[in-house]
C-alpha atoms as a PDB file:
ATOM      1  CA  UNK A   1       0.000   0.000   0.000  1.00  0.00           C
ATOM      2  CA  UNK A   2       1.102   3.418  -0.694  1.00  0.00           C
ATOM      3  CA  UNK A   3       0.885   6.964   1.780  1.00  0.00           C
ATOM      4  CA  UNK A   4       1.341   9.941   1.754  1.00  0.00           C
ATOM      5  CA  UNK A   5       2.172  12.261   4.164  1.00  0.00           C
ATOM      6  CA  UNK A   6       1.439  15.611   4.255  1.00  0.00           C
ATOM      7  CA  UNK A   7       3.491  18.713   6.023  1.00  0.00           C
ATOM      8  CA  UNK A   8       1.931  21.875   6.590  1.00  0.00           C
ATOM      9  CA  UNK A   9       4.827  24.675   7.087  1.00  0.00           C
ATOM     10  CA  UNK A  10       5.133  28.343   8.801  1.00  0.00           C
ATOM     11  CA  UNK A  11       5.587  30.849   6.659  1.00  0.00           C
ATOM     12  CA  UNK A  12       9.754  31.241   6.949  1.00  0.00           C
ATOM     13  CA  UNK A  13      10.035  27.451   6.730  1.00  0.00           C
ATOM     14  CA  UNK A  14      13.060  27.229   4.297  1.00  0.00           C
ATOM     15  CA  UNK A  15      15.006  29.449   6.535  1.00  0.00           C
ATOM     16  CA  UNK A  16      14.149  27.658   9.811  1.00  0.00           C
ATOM     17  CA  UNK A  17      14.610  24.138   8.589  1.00  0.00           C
ATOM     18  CA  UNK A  18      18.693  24.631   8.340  1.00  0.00           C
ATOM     19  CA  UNK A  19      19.709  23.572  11.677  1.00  0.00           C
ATOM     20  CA  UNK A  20      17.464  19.970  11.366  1.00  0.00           C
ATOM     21  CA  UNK A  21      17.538  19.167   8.277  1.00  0.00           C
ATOM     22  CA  UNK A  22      20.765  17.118   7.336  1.00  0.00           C
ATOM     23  CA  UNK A  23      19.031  15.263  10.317  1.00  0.00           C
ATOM     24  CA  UNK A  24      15.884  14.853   8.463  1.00  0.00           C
ATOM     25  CA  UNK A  25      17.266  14.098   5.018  1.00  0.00           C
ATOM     26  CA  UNK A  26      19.475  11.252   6.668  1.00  0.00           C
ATOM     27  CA  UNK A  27      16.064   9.654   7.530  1.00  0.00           C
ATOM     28  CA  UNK A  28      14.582  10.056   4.592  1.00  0.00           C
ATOM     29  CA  UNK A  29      17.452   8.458   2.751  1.00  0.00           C
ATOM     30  CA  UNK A  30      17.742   5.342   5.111  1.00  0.00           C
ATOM     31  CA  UNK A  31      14.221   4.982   3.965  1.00  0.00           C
ATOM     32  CA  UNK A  32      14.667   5.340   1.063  1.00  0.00           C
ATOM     33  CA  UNK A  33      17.574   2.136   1.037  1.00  0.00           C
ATOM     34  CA  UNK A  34      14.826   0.399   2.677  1.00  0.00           C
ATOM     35  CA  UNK A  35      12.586   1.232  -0.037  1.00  0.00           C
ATOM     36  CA  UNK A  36       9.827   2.924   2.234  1.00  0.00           C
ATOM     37  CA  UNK A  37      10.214   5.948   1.217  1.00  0.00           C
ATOM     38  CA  UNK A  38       9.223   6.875  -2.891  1.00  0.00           C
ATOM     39  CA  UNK A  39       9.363  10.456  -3.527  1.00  0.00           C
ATOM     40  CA  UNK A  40       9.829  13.410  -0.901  1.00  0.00           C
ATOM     41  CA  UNK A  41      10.140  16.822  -1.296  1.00  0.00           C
ATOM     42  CA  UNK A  42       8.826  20.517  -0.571  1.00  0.00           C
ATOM     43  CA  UNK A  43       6.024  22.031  -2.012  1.00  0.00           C
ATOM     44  CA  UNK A  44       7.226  25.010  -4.248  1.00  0.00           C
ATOM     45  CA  UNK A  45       5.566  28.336  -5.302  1.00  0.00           C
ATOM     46  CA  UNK A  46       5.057  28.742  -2.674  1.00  0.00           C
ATOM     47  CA  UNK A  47       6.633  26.912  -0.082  1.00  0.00           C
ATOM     48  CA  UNK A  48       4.173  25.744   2.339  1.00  0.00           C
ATOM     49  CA  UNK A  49       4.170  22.310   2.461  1.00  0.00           C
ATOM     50  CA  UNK A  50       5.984  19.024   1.782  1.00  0.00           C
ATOM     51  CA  UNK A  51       4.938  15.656   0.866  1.00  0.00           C
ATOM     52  CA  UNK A  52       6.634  12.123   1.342  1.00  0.00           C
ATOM     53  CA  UNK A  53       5.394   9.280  -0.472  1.00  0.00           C
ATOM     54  CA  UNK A  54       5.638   5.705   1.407  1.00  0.00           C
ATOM     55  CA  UNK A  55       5.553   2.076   0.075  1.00  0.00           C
ATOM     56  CA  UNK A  56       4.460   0.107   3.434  1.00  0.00           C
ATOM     57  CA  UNK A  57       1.986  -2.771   4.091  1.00  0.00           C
ATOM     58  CA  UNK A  58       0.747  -0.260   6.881  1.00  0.00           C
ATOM     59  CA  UNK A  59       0.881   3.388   8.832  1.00  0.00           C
ATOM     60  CA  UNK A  60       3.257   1.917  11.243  1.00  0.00           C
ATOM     61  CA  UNK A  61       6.459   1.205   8.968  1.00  0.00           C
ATOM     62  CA  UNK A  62       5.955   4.757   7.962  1.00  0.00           C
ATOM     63  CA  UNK A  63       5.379   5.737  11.888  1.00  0.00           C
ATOM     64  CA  UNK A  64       8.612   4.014  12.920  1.00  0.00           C
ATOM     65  CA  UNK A  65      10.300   5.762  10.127  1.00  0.00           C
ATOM     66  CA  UNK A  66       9.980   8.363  12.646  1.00  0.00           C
ATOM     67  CA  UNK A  67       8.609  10.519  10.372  1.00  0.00           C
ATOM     68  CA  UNK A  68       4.586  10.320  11.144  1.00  0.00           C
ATOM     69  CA  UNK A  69       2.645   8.628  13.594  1.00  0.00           C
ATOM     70  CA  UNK A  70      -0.821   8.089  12.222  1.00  0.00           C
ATOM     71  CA  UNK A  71      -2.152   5.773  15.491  1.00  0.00           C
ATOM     72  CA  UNK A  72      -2.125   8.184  18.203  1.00  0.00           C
ATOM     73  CA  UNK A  73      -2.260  11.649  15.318  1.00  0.00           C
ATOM     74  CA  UNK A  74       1.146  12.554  17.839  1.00  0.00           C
ATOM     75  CA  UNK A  75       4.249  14.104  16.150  1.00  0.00           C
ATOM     76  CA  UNK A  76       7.436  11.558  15.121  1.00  0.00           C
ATOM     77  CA  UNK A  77      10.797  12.854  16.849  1.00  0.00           C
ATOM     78  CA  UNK A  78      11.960  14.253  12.936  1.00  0.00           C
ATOM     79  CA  UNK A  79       8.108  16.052  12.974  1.00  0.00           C
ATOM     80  CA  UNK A  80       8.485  17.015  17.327  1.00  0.00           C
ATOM     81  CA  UNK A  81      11.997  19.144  16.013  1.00  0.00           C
ATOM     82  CA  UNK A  82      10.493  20.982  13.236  1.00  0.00           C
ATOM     83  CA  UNK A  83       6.521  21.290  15.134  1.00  0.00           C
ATOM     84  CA  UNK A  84       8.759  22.224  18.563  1.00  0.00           C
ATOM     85  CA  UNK A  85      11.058  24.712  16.947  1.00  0.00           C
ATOM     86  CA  UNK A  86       7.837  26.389  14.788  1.00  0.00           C
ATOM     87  CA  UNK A  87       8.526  25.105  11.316  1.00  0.00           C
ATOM     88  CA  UNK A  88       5.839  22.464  11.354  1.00  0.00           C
ATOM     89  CA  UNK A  89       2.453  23.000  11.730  1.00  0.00           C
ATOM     90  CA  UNK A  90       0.940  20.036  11.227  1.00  0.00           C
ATOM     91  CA  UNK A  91       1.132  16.426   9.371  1.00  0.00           C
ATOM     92  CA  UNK A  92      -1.398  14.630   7.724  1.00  0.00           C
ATOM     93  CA  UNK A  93      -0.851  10.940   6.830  1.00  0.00           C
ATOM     94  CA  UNK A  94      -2.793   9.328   3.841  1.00  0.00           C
ATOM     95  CA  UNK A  95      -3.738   6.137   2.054  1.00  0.00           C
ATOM     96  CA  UNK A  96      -3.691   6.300  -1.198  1.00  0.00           C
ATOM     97  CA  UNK A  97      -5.142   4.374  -3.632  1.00  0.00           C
ATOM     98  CA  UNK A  98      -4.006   3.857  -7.084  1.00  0.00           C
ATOM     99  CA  UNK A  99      -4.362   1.747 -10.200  1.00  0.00           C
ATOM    100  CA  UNK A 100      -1.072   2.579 -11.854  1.00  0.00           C
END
């Protein structure tokens, strides 16, 4: 099954995100070895979001990812740094269904 996560970001996000992400893009890339993690990236023009699309058999791999926890709606560690620092607003994880 495929997911998608959603990130809703402050207004200043690319500046704020410096200091955590080489953090956040070393998780992303371990997932992607894993081959959990698709396609990730921010939303541009303008920047107010980002999206990571997932390859798990459920919300859980993508959960202990550390990068959403759909279970409990609670923030991941990566998702507490940006949400506890103000760069994160909010995350939204998906199912997605698709025929190609």
């Amino acid at each position: 099954m495929h997911y998608l996560l959603f990130y809703e970001v402050v207004e200043d996000y690319v500046e704020r995100r410096a200091a955590f992400r080489s953090e956040h893009l070393a998780h992303a890339r371990l997932a992607q070895k894993r081959g959990e993690l698709l396609l990730a990236g921010a939303l541009a023009d303008p920047v107010d979001g980002a999206i990571l699309l997932f390859r798990a058999e459920s919300p859980a791999v993508v959960a202990a990812g550390q990068f959403a926890s759909s279970a409990s709606d609670t923030y991941s560690i990566i998702a507490k740094r940006y949400t506890g620092n103000g760069i994160l607003s909010s995350n939204n994880l998906s199912p997605v269904t698709g025929t190609c």
